[in-house]
Protein backbone atom coordinates (compact mmCIF):
# COMPACT_ATOMS: atom_id res chain seq x y z
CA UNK A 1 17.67 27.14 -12.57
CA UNK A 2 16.04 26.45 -9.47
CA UNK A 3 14.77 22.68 -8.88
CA UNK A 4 11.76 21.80 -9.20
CA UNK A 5 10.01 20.51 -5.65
CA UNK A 6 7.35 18.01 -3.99
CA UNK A 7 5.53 18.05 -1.03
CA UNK A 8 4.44 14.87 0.00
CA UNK A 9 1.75 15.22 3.23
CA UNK A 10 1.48 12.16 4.81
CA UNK A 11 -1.16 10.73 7.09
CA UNK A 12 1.35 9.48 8.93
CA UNK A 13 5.51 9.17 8.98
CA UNK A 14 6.62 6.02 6.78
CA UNK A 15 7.73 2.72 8.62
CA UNK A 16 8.85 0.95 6.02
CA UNK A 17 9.70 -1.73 7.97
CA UNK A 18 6.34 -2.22 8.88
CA UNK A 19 3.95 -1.71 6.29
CA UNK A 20 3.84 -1.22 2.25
CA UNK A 21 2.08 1.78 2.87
CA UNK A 22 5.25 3.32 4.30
CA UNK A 23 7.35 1.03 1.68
CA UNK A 24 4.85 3.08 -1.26
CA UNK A 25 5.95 6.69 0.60
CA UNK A 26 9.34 6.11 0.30
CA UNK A 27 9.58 4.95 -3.51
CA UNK A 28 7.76 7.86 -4.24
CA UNK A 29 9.99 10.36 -2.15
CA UNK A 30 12.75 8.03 -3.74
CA UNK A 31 11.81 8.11 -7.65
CA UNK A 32 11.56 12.19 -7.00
CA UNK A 33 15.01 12.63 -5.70
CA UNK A 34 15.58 9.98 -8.44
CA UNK A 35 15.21 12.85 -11.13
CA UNK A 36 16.44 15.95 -8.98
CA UNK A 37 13.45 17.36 -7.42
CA UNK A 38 13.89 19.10 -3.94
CA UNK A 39 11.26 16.64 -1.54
CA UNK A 40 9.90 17.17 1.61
CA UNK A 41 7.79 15.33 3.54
CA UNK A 42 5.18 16.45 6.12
CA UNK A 43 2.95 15.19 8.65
CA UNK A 44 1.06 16.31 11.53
CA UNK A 45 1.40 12.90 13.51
CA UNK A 46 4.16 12.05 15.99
CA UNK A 47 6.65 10.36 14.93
CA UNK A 48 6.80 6.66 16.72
CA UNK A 49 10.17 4.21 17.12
CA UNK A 50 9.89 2.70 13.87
CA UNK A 51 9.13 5.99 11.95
CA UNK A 52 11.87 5.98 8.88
CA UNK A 53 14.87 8.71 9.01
CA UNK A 54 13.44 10.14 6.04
CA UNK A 55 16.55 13.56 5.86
CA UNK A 56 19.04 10.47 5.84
CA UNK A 57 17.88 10.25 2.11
CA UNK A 58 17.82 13.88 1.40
CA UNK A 59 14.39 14.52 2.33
CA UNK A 60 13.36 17.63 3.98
CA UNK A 61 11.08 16.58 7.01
CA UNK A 62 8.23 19.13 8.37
CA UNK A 63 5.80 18.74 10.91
CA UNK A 64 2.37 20.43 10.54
CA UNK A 65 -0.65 21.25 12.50
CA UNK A 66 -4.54 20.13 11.97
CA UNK A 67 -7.13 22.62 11.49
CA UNK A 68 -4.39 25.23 11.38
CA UNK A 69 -3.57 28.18 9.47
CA UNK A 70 0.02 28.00 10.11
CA UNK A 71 -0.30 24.55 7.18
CA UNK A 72 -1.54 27.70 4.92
CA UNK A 73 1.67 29.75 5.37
CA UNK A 74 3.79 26.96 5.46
CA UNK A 75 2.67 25.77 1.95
CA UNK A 76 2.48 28.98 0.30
CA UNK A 77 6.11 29.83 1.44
CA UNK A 78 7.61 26.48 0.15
CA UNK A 79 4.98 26.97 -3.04
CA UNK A 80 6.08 23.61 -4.28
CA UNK A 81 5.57 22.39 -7.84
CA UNK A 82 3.70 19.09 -7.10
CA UNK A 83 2.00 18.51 -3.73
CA UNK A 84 0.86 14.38 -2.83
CA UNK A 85 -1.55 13.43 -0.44
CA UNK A 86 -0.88 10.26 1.06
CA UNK A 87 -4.22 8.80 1.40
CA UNK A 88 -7.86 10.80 0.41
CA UNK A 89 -8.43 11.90 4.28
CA UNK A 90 -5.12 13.71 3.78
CA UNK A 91 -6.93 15.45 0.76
CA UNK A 92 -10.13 16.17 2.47
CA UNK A 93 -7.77 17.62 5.44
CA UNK A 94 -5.21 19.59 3.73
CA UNK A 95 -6.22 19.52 -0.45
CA UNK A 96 -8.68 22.84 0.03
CA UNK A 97 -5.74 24.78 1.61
CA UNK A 98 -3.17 23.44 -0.97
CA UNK A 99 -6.30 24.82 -4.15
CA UNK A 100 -6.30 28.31 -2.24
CA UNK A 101 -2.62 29.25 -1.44
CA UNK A 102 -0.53 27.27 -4.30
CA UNK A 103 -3.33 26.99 -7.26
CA UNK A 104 -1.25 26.37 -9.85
CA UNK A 105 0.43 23.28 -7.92
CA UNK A 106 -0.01 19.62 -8.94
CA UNK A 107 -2.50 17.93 -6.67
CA UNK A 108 -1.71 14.49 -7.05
CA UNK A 109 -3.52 11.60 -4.62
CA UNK A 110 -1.67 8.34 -3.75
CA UNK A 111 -4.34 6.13 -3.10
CA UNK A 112 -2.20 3.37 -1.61
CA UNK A 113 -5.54 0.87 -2.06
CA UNK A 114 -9.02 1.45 -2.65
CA UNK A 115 -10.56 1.96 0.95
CA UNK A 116 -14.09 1.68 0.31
CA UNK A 117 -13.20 -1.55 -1.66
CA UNK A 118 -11.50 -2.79 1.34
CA UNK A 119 -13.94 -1.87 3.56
CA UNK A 120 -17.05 -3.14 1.39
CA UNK A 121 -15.31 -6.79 1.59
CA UNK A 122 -14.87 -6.55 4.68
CA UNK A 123 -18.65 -5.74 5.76
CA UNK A 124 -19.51 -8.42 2.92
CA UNK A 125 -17.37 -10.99 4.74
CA UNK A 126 -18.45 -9.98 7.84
CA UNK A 127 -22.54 -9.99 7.13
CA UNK A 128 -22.47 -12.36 4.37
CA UNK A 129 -24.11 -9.94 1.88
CA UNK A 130 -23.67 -9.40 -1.15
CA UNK A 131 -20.60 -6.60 -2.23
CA UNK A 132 -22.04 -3.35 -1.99
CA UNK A 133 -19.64 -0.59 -3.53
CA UNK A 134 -21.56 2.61 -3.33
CA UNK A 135 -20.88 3.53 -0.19
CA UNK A 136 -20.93 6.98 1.63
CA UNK A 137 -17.06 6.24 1.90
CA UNK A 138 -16.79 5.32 -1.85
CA UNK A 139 -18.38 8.83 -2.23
CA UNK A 140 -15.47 10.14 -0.10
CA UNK A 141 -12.72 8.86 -1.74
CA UNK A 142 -14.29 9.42 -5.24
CA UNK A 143 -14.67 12.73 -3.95
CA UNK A 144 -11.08 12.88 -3.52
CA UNK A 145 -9.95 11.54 -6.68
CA UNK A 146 -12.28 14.05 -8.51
CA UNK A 147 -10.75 16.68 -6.66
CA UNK A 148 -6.99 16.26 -7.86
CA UNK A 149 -5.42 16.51 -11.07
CA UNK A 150 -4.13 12.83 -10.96
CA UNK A 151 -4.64 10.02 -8.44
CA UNK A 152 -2.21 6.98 -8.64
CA UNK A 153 -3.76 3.75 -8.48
CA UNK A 154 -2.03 0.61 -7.69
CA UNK A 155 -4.03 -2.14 -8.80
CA UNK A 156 -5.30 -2.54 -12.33
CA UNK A 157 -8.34 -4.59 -11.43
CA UNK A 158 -8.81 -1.15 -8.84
CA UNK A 159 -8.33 0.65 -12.18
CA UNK A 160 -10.93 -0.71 -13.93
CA UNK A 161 -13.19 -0.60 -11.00
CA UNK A 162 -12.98 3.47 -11.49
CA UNK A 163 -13.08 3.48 -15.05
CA UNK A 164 -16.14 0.49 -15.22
CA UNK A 165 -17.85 1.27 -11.65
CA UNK A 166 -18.29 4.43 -11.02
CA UNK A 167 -17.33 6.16 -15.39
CA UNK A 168 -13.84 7.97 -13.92
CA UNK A 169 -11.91 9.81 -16.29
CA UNK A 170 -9.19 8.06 -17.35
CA UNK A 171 -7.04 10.94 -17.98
CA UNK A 172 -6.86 11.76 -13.52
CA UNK A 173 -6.07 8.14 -13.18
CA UNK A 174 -2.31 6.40 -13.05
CA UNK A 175 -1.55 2.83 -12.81
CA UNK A 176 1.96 3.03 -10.42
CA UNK A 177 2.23 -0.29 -8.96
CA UNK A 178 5.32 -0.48 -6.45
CA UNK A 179 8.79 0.20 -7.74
CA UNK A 180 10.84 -2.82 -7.38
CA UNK A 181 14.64 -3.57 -8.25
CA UNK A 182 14.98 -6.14 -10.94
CA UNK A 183 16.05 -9.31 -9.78
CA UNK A 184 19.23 -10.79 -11.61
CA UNK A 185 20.52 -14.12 -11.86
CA UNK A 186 23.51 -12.63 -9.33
CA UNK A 187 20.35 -12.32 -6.86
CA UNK A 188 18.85 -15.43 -7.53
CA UNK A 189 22.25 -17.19 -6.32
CA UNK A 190 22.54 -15.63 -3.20
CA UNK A 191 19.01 -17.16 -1.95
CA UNK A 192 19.14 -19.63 0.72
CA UNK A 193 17.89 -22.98 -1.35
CA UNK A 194 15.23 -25.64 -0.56
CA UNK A 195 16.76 -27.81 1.22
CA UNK A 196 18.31 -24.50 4.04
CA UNK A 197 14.59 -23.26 4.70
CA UNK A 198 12.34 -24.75 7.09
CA UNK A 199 9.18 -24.39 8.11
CA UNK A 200 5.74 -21.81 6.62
CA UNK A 201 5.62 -18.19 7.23
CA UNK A 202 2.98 -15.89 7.30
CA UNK A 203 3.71 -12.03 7.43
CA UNK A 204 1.48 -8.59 8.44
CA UNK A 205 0.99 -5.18 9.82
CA UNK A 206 -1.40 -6.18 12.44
CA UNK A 207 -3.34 -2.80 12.69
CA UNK A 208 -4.49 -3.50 8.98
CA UNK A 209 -8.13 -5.48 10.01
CA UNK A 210 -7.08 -8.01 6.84
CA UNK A 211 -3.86 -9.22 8.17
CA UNK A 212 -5.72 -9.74 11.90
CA UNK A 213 -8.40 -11.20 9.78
CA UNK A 214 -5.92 -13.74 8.02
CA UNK A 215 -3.90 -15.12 11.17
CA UNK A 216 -7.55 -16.50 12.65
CA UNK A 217 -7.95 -18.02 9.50
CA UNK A 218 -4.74 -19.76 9.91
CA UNK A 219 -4.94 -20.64 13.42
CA UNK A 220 -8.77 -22.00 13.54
CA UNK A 221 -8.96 -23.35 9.86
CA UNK A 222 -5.63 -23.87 7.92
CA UNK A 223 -2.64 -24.93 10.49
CA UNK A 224 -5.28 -27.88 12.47
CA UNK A 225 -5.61 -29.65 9.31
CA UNK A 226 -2.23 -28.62 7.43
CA UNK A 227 -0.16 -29.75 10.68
CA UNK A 228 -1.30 -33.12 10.44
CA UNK A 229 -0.41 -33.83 7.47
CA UNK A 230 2.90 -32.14 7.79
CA UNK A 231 3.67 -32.84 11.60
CA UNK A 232 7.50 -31.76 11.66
CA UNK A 233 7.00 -28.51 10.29
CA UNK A 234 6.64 -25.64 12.15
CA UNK A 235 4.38 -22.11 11.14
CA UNK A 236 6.41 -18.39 11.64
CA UNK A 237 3.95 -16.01 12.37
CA UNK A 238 5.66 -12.32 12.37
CA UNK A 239 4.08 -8.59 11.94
CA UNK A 240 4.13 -5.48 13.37
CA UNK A 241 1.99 -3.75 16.07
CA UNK A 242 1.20 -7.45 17.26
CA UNK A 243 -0.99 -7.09 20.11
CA UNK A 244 -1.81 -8.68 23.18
CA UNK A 245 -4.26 -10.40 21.11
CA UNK A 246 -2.23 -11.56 18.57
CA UNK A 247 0.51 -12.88 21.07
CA UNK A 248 -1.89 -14.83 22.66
CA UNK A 249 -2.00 -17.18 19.55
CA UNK A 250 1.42 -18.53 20.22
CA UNK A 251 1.90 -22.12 21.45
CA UNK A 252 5.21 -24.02 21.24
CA UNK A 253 2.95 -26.82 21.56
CA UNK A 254 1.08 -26.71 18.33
CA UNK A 255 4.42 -25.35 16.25
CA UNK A 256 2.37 -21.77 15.86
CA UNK A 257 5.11 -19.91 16.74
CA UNK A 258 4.20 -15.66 16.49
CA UNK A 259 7.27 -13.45 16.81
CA UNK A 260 5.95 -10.48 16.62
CA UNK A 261 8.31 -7.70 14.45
CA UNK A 262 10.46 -8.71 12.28
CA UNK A 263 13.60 -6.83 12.07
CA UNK A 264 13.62 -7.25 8.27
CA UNK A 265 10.87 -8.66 6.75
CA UNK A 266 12.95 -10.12 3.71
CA UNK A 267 15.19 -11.89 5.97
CA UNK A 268 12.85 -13.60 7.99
CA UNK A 269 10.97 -14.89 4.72
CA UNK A 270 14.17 -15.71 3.27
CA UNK A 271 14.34 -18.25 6.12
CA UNK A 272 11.25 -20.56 5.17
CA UNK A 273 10.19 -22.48 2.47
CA UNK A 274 6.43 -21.22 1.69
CA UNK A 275 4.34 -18.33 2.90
CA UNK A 276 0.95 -18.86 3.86
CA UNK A 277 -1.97 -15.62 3.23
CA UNK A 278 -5.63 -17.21 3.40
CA UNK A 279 -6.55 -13.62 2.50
CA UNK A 280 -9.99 -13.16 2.31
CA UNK A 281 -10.71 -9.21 2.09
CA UNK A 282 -8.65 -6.33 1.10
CA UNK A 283 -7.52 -4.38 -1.46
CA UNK A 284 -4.25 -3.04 -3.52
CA UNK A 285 -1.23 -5.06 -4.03
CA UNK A 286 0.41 -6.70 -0.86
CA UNK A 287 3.69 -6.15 0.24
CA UNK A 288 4.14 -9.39 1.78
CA UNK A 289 4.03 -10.79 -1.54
CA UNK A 290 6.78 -8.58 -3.55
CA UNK A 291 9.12 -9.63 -0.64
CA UNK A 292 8.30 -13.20 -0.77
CA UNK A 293 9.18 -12.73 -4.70
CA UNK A 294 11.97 -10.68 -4.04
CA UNK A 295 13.56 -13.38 -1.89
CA UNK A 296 12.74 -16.61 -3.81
CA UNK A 297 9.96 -18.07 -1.60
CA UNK A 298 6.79 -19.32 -3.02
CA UNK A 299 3.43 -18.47 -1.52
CA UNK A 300 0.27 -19.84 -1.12
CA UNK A 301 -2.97 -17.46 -0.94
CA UNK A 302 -6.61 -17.06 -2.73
CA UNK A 303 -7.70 -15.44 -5.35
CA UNK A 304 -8.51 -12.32 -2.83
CA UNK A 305 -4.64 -12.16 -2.52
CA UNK A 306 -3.43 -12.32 -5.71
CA UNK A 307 -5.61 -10.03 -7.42
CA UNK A 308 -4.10 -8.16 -9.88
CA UNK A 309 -0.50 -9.01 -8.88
CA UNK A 310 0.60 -11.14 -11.75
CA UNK A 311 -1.27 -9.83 -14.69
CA UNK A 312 -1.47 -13.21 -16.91
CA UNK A 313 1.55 -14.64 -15.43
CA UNK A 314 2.04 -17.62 -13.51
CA UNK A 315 1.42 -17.16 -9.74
CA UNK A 316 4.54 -17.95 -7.57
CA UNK A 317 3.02 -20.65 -6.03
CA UNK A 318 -0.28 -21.26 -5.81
CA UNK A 319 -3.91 -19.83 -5.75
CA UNK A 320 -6.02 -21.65 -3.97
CA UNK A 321 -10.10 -22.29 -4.26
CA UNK A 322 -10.64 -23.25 -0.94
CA UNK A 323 -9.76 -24.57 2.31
CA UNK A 324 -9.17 -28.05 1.31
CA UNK A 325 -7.25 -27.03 -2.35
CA UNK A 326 -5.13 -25.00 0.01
CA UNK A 327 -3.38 -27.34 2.34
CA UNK A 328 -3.18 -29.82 -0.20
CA UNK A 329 -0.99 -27.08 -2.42
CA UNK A 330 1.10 -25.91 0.54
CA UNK A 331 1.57 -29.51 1.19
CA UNK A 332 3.15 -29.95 -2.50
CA UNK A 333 5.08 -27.22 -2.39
CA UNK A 334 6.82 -28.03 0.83
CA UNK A 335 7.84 -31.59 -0.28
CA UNK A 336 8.32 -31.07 -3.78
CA UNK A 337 11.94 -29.22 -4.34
CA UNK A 338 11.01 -29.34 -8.46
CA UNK A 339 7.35 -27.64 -7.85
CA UNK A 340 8.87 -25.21 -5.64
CA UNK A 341 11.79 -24.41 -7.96
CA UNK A 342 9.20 -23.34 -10.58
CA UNK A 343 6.88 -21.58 -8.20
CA UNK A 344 9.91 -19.66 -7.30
CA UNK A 345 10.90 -18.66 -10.96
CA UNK A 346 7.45 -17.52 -11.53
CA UNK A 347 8.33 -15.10 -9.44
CA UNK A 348 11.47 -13.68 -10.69
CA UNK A 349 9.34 -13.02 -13.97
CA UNK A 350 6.37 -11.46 -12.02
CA UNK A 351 8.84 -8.64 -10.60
CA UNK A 352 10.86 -8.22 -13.69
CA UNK A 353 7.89 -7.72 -16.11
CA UNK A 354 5.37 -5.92 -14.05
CA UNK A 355 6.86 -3.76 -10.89
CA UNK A 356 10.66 -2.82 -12.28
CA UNK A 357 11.24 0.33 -11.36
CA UNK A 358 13.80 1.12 -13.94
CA UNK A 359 11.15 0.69 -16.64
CA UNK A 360 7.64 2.18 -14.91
CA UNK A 361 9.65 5.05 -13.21
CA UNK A 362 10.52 6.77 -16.37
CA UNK A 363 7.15 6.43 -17.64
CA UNK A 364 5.47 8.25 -14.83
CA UNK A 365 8.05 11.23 -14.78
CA UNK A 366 7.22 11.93 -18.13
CA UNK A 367 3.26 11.38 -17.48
CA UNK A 368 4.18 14.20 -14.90
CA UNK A 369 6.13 16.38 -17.26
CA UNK A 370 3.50 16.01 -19.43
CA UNK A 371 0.79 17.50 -17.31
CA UNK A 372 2.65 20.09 -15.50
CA UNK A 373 2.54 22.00 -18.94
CA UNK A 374 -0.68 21.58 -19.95
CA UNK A 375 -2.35 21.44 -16.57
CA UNK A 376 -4.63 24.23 -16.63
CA UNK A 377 -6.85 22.65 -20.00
CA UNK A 378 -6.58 19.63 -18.43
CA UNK A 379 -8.26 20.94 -15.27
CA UNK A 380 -10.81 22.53 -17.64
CA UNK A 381 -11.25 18.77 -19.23
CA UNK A 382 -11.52 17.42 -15.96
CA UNK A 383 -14.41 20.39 -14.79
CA UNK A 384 -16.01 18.69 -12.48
CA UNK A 385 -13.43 18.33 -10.07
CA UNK A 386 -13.48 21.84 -10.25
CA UNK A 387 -17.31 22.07 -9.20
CA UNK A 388 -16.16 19.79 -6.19
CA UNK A 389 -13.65 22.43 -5.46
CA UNK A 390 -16.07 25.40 -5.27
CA UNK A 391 -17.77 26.43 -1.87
CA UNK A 392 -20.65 24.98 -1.82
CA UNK A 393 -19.68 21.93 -2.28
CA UNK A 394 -16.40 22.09 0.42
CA UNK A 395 -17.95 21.04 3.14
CA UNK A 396 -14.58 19.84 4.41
CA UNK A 397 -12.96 23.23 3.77
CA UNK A 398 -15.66 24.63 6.73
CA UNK A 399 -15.31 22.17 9.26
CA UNK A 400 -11.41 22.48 9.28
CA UNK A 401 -11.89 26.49 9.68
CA UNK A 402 -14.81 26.08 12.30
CA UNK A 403 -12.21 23.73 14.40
CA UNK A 404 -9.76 26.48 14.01
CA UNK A 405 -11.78 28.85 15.17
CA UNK A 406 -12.87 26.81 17.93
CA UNK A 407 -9.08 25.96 19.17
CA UNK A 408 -8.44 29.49 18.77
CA UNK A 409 -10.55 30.46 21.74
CA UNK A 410 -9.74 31.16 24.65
CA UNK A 411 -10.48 28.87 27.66
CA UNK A 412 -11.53 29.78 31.00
């Protein structure tokens, strides 16, 4: 019996190392291989320093074209069972040719975040207006979601955003939160303790406009104030992609130290006693925060950070209402070992109940099963996805061929 297989076409190639986005890739290629399906990945952007060695895991890499027919071929050679677009741009690129040449394929959209949510926060921040979340590129991505038999979603307050927002089907939507290995009580002794870390840390991809966003906030508003109260300690600023920019925040002077990429992000966390994310627009789950967990160090953030990360659990640390409640918590949970303790068992239970892998994994394999034999009356169920799907309607589908077309003449 031949194994079943997954394409996964990505907008660009994981770095794990720098992002969660490329973390959220590879626990998906992972879980797949997980349960003996054949995966390959593919992407039509160049592969950079930091791009993750994806056949060293027994994925099959590929490297595609835009706007090209030779993506058609290529996918209805392979004819794979399940086919995942990383992102709904990926979907408006590549979903049409996937419908025409494999139809009977899953079409499944990882969402990673909401990006009109993002991006309405952002313009709200930015204008001071109120949220506005019917947006051309909430039509877009809605588009997108419609389109394919089942899009994951990451965040449950995103979830019910869909379901509450904008009356999405709950049957093409999937709560997959990231895929995390339980932490033991083995784990938990092999931390460095209180009294071996020193100083705050903050942590970010620096092309993602939040994490830029955040590190102002912590040099102009948070690290004045907080460094006067705590006048030995010193703030760790690391991320990748840090640009000239960003570098230009560091002074020895001040104790605002930025170190650009970290070589592991869970090891440089590991180091200091308390992250610091002022977060004040985004979406999804953050990364930064399932490492802090997964390496014992409590974190202090607002309520824009922590959204739907614990569920009704305790926060590892603390969320903070303002400017003012959040020095004076950082402040506590730097001095107080018993505080920080607590913050830090909060969460050990955060990862454990809500992002195990061992448990959700399972789960979502048989959600898949599921589907894959009775995909064709849920596609009927689901009919106006196929209305988005016919001609009329593709708009995308015509612009990719007219490009085509275009490249395919010749030049004088």
């Amino acid at each position: 019996m031949n194994k079943q297989s997954v394409l996964i076409i990505g907008l660009v190639w994981p770095e794990p190392a720098s992002s969660a986005a490329g973390t959220r890739i590879l626990q998906l290629a992972e879980l797949f291989l997980a349960a003996s399906y054949e995966v390959y990945f593919a992407s039509a952007a160049l592969k950079g320093d930091f791009s993750y060695h994806l056949q060293e895991i027994g994925v099959k890499e590929i490297e595609i074209r835009l706007n090209d027919q030779s993506f058609n071929t290529f996918v209805n050679q392979l004819s794979p069972d399940i086919v995942i677009f990383d992102r709904f741009v990926i979907e408006e690129q590549y979903g049409w040719r996937v419908q025409q040449e494999c139809p009977h394929a899953m079409r499944i959209l990882d969402t990673e975040d909401l990006h009109f949510l993002r991006h309405a926060r952002q313009e709200a921040v930015k204008t001071g207006l109120p949220l506005n979340l019917f947006t051309d590129a909430a039509k877009r991505e809605i588009a997108a979601i419609l389109r394919c038999d089942l899009s994951l979603i990451i965040s449950e307050f995103e979830m019910d955003i869909l379901r509450e927002h904008f009356h999405i089907d709950p049957s093409i939507l999937y709560y997959l939160p990231f895929l995390e290995d339980r932490i033991t009580a083995e784990r938990i002794l092999q931390w460095k303790p209180f009294e071996q870390r020193e100083g705050f840390v903050f942590i970010g991809n620096f092309l993602h406009e939040p994490n830029w966003h955040t590190l102002q906030v912590l040099k102009t508003s948070i690290w004045p104030a907080l460094r006067k109260k705590l006048p030995g300690a010193t703030l760790h600023i690391y991320g990748a992609y840090a640009s000239q920019k960003v570098m230009q925040f560091h002074h020895i002077r001040e104790n605002f130290c930025v170190h650009g990429r970290a070589h592991d992000a869970r090891e440089s966390i590991a180091a200091h006693k308390v992250l610091l994310a002022p977060i004040q627009f985004g979406a999804g789950l953050k990364g930064k925060f399932i490492d802090a967990m997964q390496t014992g160090t409590p974190a202090v953030t607002t309520s824009a950070g922590a959204e739907a990360m614990r569920g009704k659990l305790n926060w590892n640390g603390a969320i903070a209402a303002n400017t003012d409640d959040f020095i004076d918590q950082a402040v506590n949970l730097y001095e107080d070992q018993t505080v920080w303790l607590k913050a830090q068992q909060n969460g050990v239970l955060i990862i454990n109940e809500r992002y195990e892998k061992s448990a959700l994994a399972p789960l979502f394999l048989e959600a898949i099963s599921n589907l894959s034999g009775n995909l064709s009356t849920h596609r009927n169920h689901d009919f106006t996805g196929q209305i988005l799907h016919y001609h009329t309607l593709n708009s995308r589908k015509y612009l990719s061929l007219w490009i085509e077309e275009k490249n395919r003449q010749p030049k004088y």
